[in-house]
Each structure stands twice: as structure tokens, then as C-alpha cells.
PDB file of N, CA and C in Angstrom:
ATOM      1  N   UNK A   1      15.057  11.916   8.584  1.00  0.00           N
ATOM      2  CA  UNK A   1      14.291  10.935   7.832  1.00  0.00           C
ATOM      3  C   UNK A   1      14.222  11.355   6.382  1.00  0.00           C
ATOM      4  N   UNK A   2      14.649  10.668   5.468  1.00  0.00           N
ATOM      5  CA  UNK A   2      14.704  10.705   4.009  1.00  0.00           C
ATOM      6  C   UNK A   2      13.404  10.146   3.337  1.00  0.00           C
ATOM      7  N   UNK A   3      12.401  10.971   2.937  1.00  0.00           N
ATOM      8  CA  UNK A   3      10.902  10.910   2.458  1.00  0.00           C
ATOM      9  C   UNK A   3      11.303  10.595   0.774  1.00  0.00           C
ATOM     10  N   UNK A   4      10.706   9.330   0.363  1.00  0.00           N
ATOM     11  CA  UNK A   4      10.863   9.246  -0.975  1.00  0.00           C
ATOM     12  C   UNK A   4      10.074  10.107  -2.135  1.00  0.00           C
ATOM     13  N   UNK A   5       9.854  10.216  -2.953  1.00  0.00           N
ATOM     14  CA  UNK A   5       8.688  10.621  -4.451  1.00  0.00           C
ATOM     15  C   UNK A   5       7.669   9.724  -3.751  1.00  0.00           C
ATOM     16  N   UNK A   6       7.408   8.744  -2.778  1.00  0.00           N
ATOM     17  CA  UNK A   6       6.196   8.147  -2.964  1.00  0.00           C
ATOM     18  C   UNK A   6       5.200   8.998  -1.819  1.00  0.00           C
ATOM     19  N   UNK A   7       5.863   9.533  -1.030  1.00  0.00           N
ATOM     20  CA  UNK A   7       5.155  10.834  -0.473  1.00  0.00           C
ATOM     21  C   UNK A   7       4.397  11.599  -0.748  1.00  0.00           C
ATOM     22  N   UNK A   8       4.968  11.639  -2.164  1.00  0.00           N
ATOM     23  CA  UNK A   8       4.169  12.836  -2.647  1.00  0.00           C
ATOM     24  C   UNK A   8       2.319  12.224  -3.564  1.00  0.00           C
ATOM     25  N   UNK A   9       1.619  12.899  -3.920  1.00  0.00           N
ATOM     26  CA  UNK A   9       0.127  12.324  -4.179  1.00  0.00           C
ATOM     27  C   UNK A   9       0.574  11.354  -6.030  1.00  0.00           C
ATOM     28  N   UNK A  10       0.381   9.848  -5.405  1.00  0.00           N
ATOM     29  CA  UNK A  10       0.296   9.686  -6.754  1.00  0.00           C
ATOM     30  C   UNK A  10      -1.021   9.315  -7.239  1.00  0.00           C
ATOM     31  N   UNK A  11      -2.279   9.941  -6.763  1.00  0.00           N
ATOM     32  CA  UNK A  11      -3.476   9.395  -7.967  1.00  0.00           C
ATOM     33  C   UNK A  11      -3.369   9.589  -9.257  1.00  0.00           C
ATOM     34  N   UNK A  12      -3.821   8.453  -9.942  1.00  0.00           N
ATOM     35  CA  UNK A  12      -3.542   8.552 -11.345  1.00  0.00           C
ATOM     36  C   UNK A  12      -2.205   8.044 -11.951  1.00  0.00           C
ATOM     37  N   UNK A  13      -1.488   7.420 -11.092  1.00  0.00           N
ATOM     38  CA  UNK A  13      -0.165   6.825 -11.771  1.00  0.00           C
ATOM     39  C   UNK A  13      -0.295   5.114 -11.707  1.00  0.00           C
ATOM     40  N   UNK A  14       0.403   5.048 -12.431  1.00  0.00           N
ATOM     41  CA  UNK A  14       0.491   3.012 -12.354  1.00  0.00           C
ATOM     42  C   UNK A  14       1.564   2.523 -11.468  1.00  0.00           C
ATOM     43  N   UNK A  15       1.370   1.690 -10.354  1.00  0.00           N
ATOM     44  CA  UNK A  15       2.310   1.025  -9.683  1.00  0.00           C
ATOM     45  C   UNK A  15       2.237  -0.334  -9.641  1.00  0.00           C
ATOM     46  N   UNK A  16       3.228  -1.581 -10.251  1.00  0.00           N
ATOM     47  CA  UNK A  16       3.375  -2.933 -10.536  1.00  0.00           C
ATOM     48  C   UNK A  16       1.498  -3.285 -11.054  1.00  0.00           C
ATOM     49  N   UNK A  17       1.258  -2.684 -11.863  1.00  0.00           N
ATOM     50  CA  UNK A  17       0.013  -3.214 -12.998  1.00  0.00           C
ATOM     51  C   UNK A  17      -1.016  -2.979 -11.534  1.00  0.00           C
ATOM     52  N   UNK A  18      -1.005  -1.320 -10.906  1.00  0.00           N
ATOM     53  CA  UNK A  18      -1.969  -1.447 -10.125  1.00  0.00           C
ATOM     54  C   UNK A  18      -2.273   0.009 -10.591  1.00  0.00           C
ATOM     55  N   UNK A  19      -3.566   0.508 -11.016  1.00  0.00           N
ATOM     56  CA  UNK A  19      -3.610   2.205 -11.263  1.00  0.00           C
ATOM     57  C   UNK A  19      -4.266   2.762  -9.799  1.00  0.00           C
ATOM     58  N   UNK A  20      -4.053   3.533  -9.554  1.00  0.00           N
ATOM     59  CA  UNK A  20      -4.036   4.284  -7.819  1.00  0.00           C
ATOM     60  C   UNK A  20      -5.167   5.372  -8.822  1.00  0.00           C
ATOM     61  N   UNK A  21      -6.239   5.191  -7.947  1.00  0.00           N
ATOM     62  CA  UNK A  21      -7.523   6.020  -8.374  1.00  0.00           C
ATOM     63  C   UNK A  21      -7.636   7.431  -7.302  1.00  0.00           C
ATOM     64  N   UNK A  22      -7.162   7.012  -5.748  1.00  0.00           N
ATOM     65  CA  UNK A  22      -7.639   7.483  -5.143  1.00  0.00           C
ATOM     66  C   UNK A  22      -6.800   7.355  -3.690  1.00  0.00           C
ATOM     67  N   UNK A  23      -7.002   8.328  -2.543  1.00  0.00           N
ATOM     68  CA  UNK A  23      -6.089   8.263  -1.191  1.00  0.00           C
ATOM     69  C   UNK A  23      -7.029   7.533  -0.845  1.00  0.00           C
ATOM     70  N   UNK A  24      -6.810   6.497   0.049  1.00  0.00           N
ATOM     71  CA  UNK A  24      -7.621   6.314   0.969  1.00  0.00           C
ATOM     72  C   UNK A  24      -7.235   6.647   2.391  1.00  0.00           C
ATOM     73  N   UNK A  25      -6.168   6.855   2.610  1.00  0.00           N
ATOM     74  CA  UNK A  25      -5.611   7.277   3.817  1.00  0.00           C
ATOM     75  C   UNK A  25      -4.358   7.370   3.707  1.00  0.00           C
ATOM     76  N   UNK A  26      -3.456   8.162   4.885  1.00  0.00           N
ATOM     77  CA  UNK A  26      -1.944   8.280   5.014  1.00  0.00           C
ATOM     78  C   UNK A  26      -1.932   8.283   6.616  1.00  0.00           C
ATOM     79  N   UNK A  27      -0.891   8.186   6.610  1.00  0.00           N
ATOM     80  CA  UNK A  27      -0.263   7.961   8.030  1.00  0.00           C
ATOM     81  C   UNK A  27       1.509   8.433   8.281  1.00  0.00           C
ATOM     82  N   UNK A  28       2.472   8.150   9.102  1.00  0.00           N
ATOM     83  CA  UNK A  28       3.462   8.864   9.460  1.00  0.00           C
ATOM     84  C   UNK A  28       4.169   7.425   8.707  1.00  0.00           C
ATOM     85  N   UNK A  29       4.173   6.431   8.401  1.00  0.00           N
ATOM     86  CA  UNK A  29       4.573   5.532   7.375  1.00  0.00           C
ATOM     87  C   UNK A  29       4.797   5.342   5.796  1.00  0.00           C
ATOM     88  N   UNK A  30       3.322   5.619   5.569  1.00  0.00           N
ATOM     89  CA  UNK A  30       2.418   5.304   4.307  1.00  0.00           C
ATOM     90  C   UNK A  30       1.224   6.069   4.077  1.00  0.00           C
ATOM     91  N   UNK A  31       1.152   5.590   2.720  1.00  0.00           N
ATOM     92  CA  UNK A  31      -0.506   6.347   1.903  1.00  0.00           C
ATOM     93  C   UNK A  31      -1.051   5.106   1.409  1.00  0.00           C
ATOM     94  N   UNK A  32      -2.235   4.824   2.152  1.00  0.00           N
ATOM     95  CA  UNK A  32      -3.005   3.217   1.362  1.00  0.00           C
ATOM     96  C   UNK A  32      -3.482   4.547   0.427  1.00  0.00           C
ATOM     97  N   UNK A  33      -3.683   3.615  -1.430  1.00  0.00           N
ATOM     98  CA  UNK A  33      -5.073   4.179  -1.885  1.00  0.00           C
ATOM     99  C   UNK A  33      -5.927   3.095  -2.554  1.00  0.00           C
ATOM    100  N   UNK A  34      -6.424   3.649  -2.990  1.00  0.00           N
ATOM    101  CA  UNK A  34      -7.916   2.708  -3.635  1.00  0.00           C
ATOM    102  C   UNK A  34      -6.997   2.523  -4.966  1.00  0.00           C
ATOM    103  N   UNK A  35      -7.234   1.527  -5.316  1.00  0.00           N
ATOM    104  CA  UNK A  35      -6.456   1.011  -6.963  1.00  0.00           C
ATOM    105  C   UNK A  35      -7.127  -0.228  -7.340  1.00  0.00           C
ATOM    106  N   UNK A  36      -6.672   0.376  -8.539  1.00  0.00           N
ATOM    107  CA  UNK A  36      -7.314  -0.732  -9.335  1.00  0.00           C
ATOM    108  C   UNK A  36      -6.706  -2.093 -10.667  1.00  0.00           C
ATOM    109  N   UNK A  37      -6.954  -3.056 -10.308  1.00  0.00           N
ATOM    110  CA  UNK A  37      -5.655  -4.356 -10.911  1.00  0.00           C
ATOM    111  C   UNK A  37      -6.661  -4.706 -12.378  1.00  0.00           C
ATOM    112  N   UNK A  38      -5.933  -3.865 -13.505  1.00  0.00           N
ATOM    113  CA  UNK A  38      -7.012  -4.527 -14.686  1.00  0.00           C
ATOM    114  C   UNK A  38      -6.770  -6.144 -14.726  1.00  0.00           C
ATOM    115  N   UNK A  39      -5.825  -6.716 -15.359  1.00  0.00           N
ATOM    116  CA  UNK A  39      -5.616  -8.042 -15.463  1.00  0.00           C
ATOM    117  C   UNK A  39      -6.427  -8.639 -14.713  1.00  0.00           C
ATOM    118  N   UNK A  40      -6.755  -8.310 -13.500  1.00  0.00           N
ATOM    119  CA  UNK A  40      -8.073  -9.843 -12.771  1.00  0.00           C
ATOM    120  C   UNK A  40      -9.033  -8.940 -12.378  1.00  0.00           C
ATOM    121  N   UNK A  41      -9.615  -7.773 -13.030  1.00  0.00           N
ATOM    122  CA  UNK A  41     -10.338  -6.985 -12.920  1.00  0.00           C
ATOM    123  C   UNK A  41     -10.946  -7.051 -11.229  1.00  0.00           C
ATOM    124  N   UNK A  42     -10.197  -5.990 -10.614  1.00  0.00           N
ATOM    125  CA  UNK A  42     -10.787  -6.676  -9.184  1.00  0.00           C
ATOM    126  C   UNK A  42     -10.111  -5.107  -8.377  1.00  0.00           C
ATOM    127  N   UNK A  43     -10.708  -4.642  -7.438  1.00  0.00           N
ATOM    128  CA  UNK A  43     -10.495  -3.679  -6.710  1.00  0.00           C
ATOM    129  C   UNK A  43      -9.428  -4.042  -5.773  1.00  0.00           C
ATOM    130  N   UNK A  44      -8.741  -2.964  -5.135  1.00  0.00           N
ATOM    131  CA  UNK A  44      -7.238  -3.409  -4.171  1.00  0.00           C
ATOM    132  C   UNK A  44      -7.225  -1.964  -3.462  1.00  0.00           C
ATOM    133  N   UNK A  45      -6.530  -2.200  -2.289  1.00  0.00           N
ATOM    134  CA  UNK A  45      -5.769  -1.314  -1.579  1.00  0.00           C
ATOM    135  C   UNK A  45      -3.957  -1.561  -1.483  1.00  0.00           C
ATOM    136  N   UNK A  46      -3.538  -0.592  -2.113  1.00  0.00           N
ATOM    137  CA  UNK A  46      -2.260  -0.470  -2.202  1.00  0.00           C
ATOM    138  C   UNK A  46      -1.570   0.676  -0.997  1.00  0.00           C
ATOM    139  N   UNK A  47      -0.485  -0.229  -0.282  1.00  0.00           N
ATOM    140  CA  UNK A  47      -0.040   0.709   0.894  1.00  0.00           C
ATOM    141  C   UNK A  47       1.259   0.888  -0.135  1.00  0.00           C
ATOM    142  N   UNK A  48       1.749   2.643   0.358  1.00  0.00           N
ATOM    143  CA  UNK A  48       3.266   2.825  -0.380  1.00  0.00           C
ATOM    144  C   UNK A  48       3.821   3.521   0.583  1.00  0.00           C
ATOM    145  N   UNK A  49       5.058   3.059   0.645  1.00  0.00           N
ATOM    146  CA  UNK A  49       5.516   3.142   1.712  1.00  0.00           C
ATOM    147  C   UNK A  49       6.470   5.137   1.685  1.00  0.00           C
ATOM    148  N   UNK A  50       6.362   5.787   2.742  1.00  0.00           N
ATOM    149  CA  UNK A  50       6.872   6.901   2.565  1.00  0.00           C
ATOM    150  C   UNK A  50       8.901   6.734   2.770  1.00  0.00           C
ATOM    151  N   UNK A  51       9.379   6.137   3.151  1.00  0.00           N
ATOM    152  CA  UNK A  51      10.683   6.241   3.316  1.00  0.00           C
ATOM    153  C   UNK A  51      11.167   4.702   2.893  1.00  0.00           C
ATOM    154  N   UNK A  52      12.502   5.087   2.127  1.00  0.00           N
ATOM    155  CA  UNK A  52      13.085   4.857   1.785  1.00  0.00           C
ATOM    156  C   UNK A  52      14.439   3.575   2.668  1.00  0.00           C
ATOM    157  N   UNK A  53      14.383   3.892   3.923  1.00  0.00           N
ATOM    158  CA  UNK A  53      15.362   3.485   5.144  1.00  0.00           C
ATOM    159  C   UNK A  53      14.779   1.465   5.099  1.00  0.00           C
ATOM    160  N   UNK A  54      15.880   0.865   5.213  1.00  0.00           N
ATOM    161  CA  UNK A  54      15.666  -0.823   5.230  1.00  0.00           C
ATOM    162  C   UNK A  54      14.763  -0.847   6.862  1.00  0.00           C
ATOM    163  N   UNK A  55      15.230  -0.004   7.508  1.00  0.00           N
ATOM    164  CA  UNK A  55      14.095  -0.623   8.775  1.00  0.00           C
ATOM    165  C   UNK A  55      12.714  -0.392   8.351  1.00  0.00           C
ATOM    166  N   UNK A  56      12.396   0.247   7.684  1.00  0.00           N
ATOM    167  CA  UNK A  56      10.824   0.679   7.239  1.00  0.00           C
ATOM    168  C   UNK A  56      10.318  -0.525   6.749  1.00  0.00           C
ATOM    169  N   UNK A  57      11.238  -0.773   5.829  1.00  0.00           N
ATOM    170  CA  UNK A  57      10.827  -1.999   4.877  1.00  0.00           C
ATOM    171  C   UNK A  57      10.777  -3.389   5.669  1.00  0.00           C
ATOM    172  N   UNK A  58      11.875  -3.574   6.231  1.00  0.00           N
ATOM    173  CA  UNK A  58      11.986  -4.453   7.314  1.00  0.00           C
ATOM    174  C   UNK A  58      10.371  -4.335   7.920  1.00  0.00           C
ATOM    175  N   UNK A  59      10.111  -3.214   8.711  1.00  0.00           N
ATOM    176  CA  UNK A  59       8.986  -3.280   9.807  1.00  0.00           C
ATOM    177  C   UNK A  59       7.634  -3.457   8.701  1.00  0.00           C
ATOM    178  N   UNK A  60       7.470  -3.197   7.600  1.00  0.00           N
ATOM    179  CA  UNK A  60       6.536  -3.176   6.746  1.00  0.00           C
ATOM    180  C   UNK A  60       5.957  -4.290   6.679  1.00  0.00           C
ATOM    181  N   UNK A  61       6.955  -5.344   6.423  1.00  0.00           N
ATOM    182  CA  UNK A  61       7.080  -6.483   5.831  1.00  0.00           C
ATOM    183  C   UNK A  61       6.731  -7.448   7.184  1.00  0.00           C
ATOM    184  N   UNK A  62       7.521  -6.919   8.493  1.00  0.00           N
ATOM    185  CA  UNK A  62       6.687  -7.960   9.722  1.00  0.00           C
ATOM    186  C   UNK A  62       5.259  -7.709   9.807  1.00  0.00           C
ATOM    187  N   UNK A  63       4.946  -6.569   9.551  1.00  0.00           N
ATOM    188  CA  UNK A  63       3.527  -6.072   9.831  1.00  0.00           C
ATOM    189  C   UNK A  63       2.481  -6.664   8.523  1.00  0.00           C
ATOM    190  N   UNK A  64       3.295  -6.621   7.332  1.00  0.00           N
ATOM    191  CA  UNK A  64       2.018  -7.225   6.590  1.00  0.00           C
ATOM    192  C   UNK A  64       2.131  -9.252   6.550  1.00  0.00           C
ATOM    193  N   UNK A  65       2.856  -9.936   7.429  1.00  0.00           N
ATOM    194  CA  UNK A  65       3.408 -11.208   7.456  1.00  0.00           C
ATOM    195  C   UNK A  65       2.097 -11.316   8.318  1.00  0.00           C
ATOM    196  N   UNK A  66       2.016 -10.231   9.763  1.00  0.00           N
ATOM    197  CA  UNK A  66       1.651 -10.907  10.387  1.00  0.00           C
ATOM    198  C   UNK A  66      -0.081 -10.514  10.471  1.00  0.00           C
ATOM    199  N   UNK A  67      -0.466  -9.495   9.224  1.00  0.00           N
ATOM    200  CA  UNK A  67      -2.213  -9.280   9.042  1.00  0.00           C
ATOM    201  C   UNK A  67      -2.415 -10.203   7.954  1.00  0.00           C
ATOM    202  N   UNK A  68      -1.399 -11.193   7.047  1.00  0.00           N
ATOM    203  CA  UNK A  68      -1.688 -12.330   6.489  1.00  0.00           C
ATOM    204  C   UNK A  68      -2.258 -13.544   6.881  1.00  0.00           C
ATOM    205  N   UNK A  69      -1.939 -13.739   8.148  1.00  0.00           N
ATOM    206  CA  UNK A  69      -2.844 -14.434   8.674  1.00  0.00           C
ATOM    207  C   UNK A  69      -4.293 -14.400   9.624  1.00  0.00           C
ATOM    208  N   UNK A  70      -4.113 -13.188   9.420  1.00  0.00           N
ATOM    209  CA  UNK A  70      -5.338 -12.951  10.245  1.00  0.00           C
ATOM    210  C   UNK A  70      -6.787 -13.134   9.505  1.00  0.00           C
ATOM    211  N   UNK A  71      -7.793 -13.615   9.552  1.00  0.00           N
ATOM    212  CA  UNK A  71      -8.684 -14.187   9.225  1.00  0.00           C
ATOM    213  C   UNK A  71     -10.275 -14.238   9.466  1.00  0.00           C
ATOM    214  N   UNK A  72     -11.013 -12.786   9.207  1.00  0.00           N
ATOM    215  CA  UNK A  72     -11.888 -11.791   9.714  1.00  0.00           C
ATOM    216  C   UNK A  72     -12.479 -11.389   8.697  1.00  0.00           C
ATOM    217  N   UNK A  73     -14.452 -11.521   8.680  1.00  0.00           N
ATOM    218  CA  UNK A  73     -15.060 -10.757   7.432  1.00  0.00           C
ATOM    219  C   UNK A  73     -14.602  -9.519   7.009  1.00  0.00           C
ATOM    220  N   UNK A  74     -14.161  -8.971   8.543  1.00  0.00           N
ATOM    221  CA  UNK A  74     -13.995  -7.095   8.432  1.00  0.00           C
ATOM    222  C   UNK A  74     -12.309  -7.252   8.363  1.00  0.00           C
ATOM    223  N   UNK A  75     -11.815  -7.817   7.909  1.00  0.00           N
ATOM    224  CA  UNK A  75     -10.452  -7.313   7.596  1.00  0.00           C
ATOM    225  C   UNK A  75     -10.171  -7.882   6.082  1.00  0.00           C
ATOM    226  N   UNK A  76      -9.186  -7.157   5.158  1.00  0.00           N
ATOM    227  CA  UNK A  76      -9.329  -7.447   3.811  1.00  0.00           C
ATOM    228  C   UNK A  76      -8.084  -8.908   3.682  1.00  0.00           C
ATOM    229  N   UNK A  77      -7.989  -9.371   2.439  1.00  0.00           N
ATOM    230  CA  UNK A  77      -6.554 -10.224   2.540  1.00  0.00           C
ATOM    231  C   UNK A  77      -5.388  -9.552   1.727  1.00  0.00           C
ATOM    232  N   UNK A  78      -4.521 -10.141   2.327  1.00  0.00           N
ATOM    233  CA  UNK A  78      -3.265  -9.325   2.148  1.00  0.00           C
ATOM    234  C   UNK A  78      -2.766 -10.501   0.927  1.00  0.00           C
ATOM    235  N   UNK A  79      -2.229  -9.572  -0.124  1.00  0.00           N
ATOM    236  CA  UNK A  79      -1.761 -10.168  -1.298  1.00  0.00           C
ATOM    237  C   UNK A  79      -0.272 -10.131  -1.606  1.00  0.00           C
TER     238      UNK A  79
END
């Protein structure tokens, strides 16, 4: 398995106009962290993905298709 740079801790860096404050968690996938979107001044969780491989991305992408519709006080929306 080929682990990208996003593996490694980025608090404090900017990703697509999002600044990553903080981990909020990792997993054998990904690292959600706490970030923050100045332009619509508004708090976010940003997942980054640890590998590099098209099935990751592939499976990423069914998985956040299908918590887009899901529709729950206790679950956040997917952007």
C-alpha cells in the first residue's frame, strides 16, 4: 500500500480554501480534521484521504454519495 504526504499530520496547512486546525480522528483510510472555510465563515470537517490507489478514491466517493443522503440531526451534511 502506497501512503501519500496526506498521512502525514497536516494541522495548520490550507487544503482547497479549507485551513485544518485540528485531528479530529484517523482511521486505516483517512484523517477527518476540524477546519475551517474563511469565505462563508463556517466550521467543516475535512476527511483526507491516506492512499493514493483509484480504488480508495473510487470507495471514498461511494461512501460519501451514499451519507449524502442521509438525513439525521446527529449526522453532519456532506458538501
Amino acid at each position: 500500500m502506497s501512503t501519500s504526504a496526506a498521512a502525514a499530520n497536516l494541522v495548520g496547512q490550507t487544503l482547497g480554501g479549507y485551513k485544518l486546525v485540528e485531528s479530529a480522528g484517523s482511521g486505516a483510510m483517512a484523517t477527518v480534521y476540524k477546519a475551517y472555510q474563511p469565505n462563508l465563515e463556517r466550521w467543516v470537517a475535512v476527511k483526507v484521504l491516506h492512499y493514493k490507489e483509484k480504488s480508495a478514491l473510487i470507495r471514498f466517493q461511494r461512501e460519501a454519495k451514499a451519507i449524502a443522503l442521509l438525513r439525521h440531526r446527529n449526522i453532519l451534511i456532506v458538501y
